[in-house]
N, C-alpha and C. Protein backbone atom coordinates (compact mmCIF):
# COMPACT_ATOMS: atom_id res chain seq x y z
N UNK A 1 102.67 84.77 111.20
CA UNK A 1 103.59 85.91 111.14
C UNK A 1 103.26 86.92 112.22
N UNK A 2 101.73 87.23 112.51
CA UNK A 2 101.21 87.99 113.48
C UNK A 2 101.93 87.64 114.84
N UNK A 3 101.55 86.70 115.27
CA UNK A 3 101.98 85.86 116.47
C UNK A 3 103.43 86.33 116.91
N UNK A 4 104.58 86.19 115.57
CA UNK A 4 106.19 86.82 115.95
C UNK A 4 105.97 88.12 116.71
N UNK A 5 105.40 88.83 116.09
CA UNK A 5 105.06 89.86 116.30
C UNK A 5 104.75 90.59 117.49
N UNK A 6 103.74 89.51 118.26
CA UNK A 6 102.91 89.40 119.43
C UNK A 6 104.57 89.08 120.35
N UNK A 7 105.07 88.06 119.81
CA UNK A 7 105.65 87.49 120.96
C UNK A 7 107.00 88.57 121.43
N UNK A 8 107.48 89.25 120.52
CA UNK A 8 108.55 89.99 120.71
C UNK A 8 108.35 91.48 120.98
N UNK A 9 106.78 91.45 121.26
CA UNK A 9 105.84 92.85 122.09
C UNK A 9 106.59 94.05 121.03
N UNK A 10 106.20 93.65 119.74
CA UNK A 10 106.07 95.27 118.97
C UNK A 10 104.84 96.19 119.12
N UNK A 11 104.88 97.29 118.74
CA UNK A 11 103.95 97.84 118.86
C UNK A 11 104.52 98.99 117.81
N UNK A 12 103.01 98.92 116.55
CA UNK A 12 103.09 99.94 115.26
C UNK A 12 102.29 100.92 115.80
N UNK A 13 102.29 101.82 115.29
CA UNK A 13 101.73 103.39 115.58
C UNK A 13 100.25 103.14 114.22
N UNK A 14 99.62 104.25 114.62
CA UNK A 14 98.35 103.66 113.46
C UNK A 14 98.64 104.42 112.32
N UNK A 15 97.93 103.45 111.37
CA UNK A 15 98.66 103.74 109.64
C UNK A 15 98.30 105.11 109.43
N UNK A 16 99.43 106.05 108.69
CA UNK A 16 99.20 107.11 107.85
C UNK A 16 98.73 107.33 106.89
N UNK A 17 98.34 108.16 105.81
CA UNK A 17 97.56 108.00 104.68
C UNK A 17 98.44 107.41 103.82
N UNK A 18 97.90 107.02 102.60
CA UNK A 18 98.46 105.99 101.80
C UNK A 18 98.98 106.82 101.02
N UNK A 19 100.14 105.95 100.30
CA UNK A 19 100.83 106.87 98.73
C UNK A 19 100.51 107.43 98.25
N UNK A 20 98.73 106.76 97.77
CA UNK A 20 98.38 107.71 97.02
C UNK A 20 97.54 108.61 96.77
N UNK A 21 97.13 108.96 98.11
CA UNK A 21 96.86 110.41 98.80
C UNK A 21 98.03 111.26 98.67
N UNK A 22 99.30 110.82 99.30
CA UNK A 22 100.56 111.74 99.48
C UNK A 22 101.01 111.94 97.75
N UNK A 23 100.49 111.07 96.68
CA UNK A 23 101.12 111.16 95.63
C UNK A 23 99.87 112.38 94.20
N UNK A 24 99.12 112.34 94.98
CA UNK A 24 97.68 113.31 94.64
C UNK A 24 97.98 114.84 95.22
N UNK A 25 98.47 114.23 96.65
CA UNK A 25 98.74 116.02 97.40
C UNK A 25 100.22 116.92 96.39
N UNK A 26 100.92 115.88 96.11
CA UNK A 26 102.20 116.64 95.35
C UNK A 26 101.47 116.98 94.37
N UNK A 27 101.18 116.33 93.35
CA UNK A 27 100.43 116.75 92.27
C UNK A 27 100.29 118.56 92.44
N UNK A 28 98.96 118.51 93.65
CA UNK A 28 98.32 119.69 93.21
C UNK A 28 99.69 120.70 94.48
N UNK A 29 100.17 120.48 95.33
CA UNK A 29 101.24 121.46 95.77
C UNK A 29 102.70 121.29 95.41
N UNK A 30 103.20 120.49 94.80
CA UNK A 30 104.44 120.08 94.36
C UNK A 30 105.46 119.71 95.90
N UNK A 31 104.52 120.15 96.83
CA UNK A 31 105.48 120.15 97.93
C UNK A 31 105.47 118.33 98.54
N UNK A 32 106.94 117.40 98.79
CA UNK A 32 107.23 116.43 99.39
C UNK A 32 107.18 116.26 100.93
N UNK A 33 106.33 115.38 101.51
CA UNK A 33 106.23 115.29 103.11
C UNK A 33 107.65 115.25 103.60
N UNK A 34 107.77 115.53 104.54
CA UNK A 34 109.25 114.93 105.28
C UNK A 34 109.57 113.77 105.32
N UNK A 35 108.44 112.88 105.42
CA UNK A 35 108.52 111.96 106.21
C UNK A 35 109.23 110.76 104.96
N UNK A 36 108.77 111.31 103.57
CA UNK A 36 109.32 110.54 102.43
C UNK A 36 110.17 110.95 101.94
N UNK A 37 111.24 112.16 102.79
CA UNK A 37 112.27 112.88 102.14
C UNK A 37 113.69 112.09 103.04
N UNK A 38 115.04 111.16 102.31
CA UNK A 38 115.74 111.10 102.61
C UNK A 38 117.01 111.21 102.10
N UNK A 39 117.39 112.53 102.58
CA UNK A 39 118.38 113.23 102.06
C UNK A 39 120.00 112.79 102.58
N UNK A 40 119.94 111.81 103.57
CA UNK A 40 121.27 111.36 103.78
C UNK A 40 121.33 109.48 103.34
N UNK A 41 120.25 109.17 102.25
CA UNK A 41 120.69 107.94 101.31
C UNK A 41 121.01 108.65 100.26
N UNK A 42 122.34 108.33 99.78
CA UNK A 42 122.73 108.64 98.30
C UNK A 42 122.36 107.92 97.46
N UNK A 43 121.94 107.66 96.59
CA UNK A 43 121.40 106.99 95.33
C UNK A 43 122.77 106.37 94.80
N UNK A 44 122.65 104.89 94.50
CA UNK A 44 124.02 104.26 93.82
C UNK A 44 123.84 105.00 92.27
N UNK A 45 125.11 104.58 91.72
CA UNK A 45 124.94 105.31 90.53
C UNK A 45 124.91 103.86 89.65
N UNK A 46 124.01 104.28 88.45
CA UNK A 46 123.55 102.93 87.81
C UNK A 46 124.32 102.75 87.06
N UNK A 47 125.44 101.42 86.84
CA UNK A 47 126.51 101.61 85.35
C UNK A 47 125.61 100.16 84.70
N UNK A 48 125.71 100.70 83.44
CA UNK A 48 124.99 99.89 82.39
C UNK A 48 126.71 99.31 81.60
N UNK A 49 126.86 98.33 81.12
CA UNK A 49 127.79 97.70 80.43
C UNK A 49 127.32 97.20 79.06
N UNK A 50 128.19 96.96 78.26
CA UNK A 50 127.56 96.23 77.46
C UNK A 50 126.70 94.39 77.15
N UNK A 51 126.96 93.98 78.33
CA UNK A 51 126.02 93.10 78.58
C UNK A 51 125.18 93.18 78.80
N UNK A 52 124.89 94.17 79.72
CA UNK A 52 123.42 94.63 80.31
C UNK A 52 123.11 94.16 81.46
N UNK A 53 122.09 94.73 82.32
CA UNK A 53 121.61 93.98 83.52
C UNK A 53 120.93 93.02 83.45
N UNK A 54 121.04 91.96 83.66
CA UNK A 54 120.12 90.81 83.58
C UNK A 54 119.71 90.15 85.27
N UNK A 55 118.32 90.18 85.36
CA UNK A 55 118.01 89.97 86.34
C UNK A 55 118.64 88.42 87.00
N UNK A 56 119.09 88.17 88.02
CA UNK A 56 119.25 86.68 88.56
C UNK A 56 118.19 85.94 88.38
N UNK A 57 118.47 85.02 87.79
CA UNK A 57 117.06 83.87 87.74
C UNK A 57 117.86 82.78 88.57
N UNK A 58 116.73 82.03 89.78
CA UNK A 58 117.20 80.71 90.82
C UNK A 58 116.12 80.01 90.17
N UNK A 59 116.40 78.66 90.17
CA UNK A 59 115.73 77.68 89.39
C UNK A 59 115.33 76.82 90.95
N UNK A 60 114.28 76.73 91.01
CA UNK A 60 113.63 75.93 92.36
C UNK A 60 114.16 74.27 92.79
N UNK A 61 113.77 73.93 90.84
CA UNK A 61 114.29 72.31 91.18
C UNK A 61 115.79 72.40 91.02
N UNK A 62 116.75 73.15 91.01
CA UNK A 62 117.99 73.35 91.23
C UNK A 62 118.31 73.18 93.34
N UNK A 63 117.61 74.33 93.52
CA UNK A 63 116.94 74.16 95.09
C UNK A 63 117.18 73.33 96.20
N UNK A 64 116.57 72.19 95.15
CA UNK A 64 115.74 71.11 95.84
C UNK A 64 116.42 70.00 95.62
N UNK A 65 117.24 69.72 94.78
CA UNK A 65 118.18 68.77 94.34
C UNK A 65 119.33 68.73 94.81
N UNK A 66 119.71 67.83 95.58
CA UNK A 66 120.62 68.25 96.77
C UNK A 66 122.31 67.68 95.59
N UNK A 67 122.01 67.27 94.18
CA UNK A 67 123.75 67.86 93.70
C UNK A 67 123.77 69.22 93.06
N UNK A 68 122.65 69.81 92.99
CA UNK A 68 122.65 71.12 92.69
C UNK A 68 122.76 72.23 93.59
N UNK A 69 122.23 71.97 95.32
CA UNK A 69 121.19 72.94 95.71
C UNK A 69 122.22 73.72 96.07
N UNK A 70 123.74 73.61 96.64
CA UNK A 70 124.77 74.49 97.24
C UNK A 70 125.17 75.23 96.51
N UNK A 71 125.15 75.20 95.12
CA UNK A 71 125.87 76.14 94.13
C UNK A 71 124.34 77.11 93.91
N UNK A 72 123.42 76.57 93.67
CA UNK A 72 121.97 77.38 93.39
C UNK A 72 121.75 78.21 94.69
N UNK A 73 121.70 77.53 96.01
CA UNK A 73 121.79 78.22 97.26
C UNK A 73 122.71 79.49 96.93
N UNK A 74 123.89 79.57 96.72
CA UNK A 74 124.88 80.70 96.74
C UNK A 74 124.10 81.41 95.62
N UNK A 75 123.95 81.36 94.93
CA UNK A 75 123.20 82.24 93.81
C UNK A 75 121.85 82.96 94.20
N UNK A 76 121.46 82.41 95.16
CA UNK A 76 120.25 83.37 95.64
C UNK A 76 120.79 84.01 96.74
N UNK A 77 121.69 83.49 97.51
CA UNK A 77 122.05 84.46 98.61
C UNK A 77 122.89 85.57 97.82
N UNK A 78 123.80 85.49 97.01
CA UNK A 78 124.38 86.36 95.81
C UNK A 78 122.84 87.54 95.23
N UNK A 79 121.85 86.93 94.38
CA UNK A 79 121.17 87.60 94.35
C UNK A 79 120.37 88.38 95.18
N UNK A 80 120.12 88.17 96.46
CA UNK A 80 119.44 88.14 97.89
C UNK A 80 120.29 90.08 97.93
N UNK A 81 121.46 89.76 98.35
CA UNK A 81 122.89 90.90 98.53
C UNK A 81 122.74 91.58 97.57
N UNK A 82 123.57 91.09 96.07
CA UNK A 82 123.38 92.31 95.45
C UNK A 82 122.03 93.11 94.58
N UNK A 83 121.42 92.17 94.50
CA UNK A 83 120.07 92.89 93.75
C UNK A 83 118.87 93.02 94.99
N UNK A 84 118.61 92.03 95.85
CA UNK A 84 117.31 92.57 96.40
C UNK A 84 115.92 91.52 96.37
N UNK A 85 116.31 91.08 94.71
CA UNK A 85 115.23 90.15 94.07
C UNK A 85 115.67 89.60 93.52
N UNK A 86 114.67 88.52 92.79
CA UNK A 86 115.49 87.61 91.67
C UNK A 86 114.17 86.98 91.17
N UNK A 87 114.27 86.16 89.99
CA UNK A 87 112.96 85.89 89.44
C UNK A 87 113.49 84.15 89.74
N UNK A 88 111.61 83.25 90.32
CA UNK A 88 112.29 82.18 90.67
C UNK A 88 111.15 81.42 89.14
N UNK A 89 111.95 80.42 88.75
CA UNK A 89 111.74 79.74 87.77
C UNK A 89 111.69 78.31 88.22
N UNK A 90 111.13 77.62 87.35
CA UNK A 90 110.66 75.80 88.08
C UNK A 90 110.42 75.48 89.48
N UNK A 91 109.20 76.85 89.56
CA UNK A 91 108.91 75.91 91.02
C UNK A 91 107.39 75.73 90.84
N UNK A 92 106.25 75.21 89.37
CA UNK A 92 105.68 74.16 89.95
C UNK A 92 104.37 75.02 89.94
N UNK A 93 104.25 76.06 89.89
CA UNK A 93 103.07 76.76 90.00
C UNK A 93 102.37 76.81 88.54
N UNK A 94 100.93 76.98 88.56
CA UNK A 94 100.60 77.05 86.82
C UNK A 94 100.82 78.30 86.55
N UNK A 95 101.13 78.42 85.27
CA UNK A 95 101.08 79.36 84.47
C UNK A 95 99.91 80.74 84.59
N UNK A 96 98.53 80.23 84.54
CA UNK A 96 97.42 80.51 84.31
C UNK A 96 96.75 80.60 85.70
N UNK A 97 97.36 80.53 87.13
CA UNK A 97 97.28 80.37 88.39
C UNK A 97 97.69 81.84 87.99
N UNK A 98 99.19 82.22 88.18
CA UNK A 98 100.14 83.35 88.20
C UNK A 98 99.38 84.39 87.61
N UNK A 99 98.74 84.54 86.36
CA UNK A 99 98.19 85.39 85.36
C UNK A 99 96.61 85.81 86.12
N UNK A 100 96.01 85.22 87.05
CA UNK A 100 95.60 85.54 87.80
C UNK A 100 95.73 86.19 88.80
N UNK A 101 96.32 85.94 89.39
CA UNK A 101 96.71 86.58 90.57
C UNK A 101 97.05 88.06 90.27
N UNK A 102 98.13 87.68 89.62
CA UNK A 102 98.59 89.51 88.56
C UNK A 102 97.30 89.96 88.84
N UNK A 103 96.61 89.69 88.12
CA UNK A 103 95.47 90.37 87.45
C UNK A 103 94.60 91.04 88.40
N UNK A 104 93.92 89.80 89.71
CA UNK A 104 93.72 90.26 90.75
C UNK A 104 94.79 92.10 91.83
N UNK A 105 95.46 91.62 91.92
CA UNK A 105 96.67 92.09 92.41
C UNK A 105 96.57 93.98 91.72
N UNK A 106 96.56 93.70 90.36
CA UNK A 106 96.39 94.91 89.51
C UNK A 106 95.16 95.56 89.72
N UNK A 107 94.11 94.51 89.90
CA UNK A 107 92.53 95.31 90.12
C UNK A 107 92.39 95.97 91.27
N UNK A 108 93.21 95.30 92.46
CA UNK A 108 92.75 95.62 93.76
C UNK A 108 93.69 96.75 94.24
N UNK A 109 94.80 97.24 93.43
CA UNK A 109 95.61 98.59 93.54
C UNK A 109 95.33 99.60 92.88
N UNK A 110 94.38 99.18 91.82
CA UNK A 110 93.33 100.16 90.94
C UNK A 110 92.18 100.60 91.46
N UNK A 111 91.30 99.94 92.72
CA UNK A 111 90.92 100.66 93.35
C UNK A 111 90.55 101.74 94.00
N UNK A 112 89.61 102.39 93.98
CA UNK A 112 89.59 103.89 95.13
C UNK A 112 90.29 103.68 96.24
N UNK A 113 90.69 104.58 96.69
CA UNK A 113 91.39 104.48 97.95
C UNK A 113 90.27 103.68 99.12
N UNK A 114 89.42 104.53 99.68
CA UNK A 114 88.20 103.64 99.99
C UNK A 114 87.79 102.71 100.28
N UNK A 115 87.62 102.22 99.59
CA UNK A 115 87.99 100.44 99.02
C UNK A 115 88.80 100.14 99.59
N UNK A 116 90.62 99.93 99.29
CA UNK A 116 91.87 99.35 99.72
C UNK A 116 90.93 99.49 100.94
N UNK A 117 90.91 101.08 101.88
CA UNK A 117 91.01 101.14 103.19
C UNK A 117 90.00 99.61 103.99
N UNK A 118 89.07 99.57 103.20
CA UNK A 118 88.37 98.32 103.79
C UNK A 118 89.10 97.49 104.45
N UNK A 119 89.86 96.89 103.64
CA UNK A 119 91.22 96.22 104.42
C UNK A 119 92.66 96.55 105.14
N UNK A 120 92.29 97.77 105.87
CA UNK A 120 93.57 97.90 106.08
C UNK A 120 94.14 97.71 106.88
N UNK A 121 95.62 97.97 108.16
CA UNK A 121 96.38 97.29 108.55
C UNK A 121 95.96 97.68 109.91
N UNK A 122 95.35 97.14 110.88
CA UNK A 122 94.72 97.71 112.07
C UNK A 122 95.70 98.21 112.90
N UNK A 123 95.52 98.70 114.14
CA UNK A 123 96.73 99.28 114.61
C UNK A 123 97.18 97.73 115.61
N UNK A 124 98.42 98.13 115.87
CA UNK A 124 99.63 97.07 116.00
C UNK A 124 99.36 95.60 114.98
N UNK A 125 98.89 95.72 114.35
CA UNK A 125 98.77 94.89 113.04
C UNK A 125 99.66 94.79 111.66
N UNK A 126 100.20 93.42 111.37
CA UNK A 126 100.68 93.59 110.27
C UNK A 126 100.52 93.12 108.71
N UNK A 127 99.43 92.55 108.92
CA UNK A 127 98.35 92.21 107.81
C UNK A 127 97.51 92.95 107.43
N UNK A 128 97.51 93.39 105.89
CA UNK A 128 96.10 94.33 105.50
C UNK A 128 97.08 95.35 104.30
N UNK A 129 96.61 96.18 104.56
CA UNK A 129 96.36 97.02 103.15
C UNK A 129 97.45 98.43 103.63
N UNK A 130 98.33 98.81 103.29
CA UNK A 130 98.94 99.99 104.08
C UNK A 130 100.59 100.46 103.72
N UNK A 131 100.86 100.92 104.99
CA UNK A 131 102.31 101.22 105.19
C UNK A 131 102.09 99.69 106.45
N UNK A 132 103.92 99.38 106.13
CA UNK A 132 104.03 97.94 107.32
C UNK A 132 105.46 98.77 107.67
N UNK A 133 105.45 97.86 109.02
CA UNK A 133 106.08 98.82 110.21
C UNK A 133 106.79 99.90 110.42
N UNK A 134 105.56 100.21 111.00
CA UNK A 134 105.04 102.02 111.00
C UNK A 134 105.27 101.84 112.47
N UNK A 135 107.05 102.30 113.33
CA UNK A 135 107.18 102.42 114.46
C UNK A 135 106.56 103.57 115.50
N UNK A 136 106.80 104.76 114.61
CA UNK A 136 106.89 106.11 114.76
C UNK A 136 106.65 107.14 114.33
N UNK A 137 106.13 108.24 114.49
CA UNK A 137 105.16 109.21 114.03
C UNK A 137 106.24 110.10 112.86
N UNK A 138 107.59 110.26 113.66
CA UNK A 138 108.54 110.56 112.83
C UNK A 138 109.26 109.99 111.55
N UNK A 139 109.08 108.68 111.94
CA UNK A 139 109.80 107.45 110.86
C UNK A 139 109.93 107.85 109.72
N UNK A 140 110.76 107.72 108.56
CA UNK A 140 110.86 108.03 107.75
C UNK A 140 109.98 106.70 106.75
N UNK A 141 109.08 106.97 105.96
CA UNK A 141 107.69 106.14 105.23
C UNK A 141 108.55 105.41 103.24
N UNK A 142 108.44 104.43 103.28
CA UNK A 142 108.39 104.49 101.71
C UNK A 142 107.39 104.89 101.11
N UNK A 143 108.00 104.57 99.40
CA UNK A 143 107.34 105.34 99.03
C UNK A 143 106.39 104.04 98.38
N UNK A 144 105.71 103.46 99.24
CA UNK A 144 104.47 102.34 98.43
C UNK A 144 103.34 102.05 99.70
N UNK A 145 102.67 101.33 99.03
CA UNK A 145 101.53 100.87 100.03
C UNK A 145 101.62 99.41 99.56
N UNK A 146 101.06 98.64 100.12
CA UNK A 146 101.11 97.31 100.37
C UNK A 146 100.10 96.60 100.88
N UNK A 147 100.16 95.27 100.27
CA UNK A 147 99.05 94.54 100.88
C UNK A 147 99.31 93.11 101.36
N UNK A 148 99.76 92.58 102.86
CA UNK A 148 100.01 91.62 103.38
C UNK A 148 99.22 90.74 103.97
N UNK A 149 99.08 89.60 103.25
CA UNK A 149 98.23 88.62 103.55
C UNK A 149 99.20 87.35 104.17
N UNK A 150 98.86 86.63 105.49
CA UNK A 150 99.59 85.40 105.41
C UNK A 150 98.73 84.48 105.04
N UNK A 151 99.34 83.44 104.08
CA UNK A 151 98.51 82.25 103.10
C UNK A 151 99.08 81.11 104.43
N UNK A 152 99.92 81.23 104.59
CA UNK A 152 100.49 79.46 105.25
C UNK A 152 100.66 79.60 106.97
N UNK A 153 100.39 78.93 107.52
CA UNK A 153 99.84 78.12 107.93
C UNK A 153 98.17 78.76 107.51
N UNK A 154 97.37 77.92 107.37
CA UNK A 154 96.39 77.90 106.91
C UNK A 154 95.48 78.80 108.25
N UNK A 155 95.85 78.37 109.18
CA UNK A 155 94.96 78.61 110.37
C UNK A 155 95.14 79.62 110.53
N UNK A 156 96.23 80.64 110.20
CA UNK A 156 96.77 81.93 110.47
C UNK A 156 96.49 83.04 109.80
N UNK A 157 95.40 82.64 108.74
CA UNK A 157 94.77 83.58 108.09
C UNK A 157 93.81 84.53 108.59
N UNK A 158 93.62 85.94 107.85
CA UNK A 158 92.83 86.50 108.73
C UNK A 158 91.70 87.15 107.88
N UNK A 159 90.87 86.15 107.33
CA UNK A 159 90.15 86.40 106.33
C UNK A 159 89.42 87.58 105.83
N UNK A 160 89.41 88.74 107.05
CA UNK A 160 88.26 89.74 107.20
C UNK A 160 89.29 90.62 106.20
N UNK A 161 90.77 90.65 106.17
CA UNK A 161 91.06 91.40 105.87
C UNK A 161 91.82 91.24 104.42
N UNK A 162 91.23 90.33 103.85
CA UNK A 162 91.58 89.97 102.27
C UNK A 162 90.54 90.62 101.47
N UNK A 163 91.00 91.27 100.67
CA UNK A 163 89.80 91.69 99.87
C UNK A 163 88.63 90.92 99.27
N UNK A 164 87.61 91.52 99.35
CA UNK A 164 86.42 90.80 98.70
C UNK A 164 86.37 91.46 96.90
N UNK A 165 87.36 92.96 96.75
CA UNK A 165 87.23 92.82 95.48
C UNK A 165 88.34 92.88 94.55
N UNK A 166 88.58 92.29 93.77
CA UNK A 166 87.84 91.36 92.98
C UNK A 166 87.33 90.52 93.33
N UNK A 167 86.31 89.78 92.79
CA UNK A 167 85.72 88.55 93.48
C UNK A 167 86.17 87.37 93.50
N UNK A 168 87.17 87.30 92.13
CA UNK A 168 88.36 86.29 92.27
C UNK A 168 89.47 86.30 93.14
N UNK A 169 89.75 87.41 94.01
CA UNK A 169 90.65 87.59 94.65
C UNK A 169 90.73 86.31 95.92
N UNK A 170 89.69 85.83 96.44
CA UNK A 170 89.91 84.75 97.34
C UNK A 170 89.69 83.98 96.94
């Protein structure tokens, strides 16, 4: 993923403090950075029905099954558009794999700040612990921090910057 990166000569500005520094500073001044203030997105307005929202679920071996996969295909690009996400079901992973990871995942955002920083997103880097692409000093920031690891191709990993804690985490 780095490599795209390389090849199409981006260049990130170096990471700002994390959420939840900026989410500690409101606390004690109530006052919002600029940089997380955007006042010309309007917020959709949420209509609830009596069905309810139910998240899109794509079924993997639907996917993969080529008399299924065109109608399942449209359903994730459908979900892709209007929601954002979708929860994927039958694709194959254990149970007790997943419940891990969570778990990991939960420990290592529970963290001191400190810590996270160990890993974080070096400059023009997009792997690690942080805000991800961070063009500009002005840019307008979400409101999360993040932690990007590439797993695949194997060789493309960048081990220094996976956490060591939890100790299950690698």
């Amino acid at each position: 993923m780095s490599g795209l990166f390389d090849k199409i000569n981006v260049e990130f500005i170096d990471q700002d403090e994390s959420v939840q520094v900026v989410a500690d500073t409101i606390r004690n001044t109530d006052e919002i950075p600029e940089r997380y203030v955007r006042p010309e997105i309007k917020a959709d307005t949420v209509v609830f029905d009596d069905v309810g929202c139910n998240l899109p679920v794509i079924d993997m071996s639907r996917l993969l099954n080529p008399e299924f996969s065109e109608e399942e295909t449209a359903k994730l690009g459908s979900a892709c558009e209007q929601w954002g996400f979708f929860q994927l079901v039958n694709h194959g992973l254990n149970g007790g794999l997943l419940q891990q990871i969570k778990a990991d995942i939960t420990e290592f955002f529970s963290l001191p700040l400190e810590e996270k920083l160990a890993v974080a997103i070096p400059p023009n880097g997009v792997e690690g612990f942080g805000h991800l692409f961070v063009f500009a000093k002005e840019q307008k920031l979400d409101w999360s921090d993040m932690l990007f690891l590439t797993t695949r191709p194997v060789e493309e990993r960048k081990l220094d910057l996976w956490p060591t804690k939890p100790s299950t985490f690698r």
